[in-house]
Protein backbone atom coordinates (compact mmCIF):
# COMPACT_ATOMS: atom_id res chain seq x y z
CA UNK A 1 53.33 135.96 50.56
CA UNK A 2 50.87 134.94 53.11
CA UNK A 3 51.93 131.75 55.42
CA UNK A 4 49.36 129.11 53.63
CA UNK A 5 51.35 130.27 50.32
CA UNK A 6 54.96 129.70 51.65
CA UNK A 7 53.47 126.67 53.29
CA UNK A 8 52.17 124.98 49.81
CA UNK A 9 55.56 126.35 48.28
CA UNK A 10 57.61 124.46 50.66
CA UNK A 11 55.62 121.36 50.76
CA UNK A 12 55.84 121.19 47.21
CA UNK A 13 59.63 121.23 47.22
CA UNK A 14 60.21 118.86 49.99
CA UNK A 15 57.17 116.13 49.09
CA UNK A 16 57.14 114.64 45.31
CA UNK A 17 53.66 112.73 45.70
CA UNK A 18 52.29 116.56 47.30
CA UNK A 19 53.65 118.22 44.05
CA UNK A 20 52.23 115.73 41.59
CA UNK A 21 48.61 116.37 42.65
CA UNK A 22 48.39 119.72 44.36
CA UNK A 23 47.61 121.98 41.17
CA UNK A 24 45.33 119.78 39.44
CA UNK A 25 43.51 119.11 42.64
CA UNK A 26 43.34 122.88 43.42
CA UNK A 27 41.98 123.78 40.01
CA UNK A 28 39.06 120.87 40.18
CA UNK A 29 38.39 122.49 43.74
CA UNK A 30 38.34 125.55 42.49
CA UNK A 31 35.91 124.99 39.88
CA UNK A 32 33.42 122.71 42.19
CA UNK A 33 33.63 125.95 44.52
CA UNK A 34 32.58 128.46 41.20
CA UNK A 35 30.08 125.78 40.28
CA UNK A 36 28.40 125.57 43.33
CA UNK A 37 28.06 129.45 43.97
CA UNK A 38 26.35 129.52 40.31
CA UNK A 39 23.98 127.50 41.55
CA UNK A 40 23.66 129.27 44.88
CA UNK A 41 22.93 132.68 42.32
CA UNK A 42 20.39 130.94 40.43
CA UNK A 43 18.69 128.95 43.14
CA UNK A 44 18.32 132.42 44.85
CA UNK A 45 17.11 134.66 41.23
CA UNK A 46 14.23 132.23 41.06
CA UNK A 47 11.58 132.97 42.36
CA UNK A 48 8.12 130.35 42.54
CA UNK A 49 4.99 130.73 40.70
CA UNK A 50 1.94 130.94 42.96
């Protein structure tokens, strides 16, 4: 387990409010993050007409 896991596991015993949020947070990160490199691969496959 790498320290940023045990980290997040710790804070999410020891802080209710932390708990609450963290996972739904993460996954709407997450998904901005896989959005955005979509974009990134389609911005970059098109090529202009000239």
């Amino acid at each position: 387990m790498s320290d940023l896991q045990r980290y997040i596991q710790n804070r999410k015993i020891e802080d209710a409010v932390f708990s609450e949020g963290f996972d739904e947070g993460y996954k709407a990160f997450k998904i901005g993050v896989l959005l955005r490199q979509l974009k990134e691969k389609l911005d970059a496959s098109i090529t202009p007409k000239t």
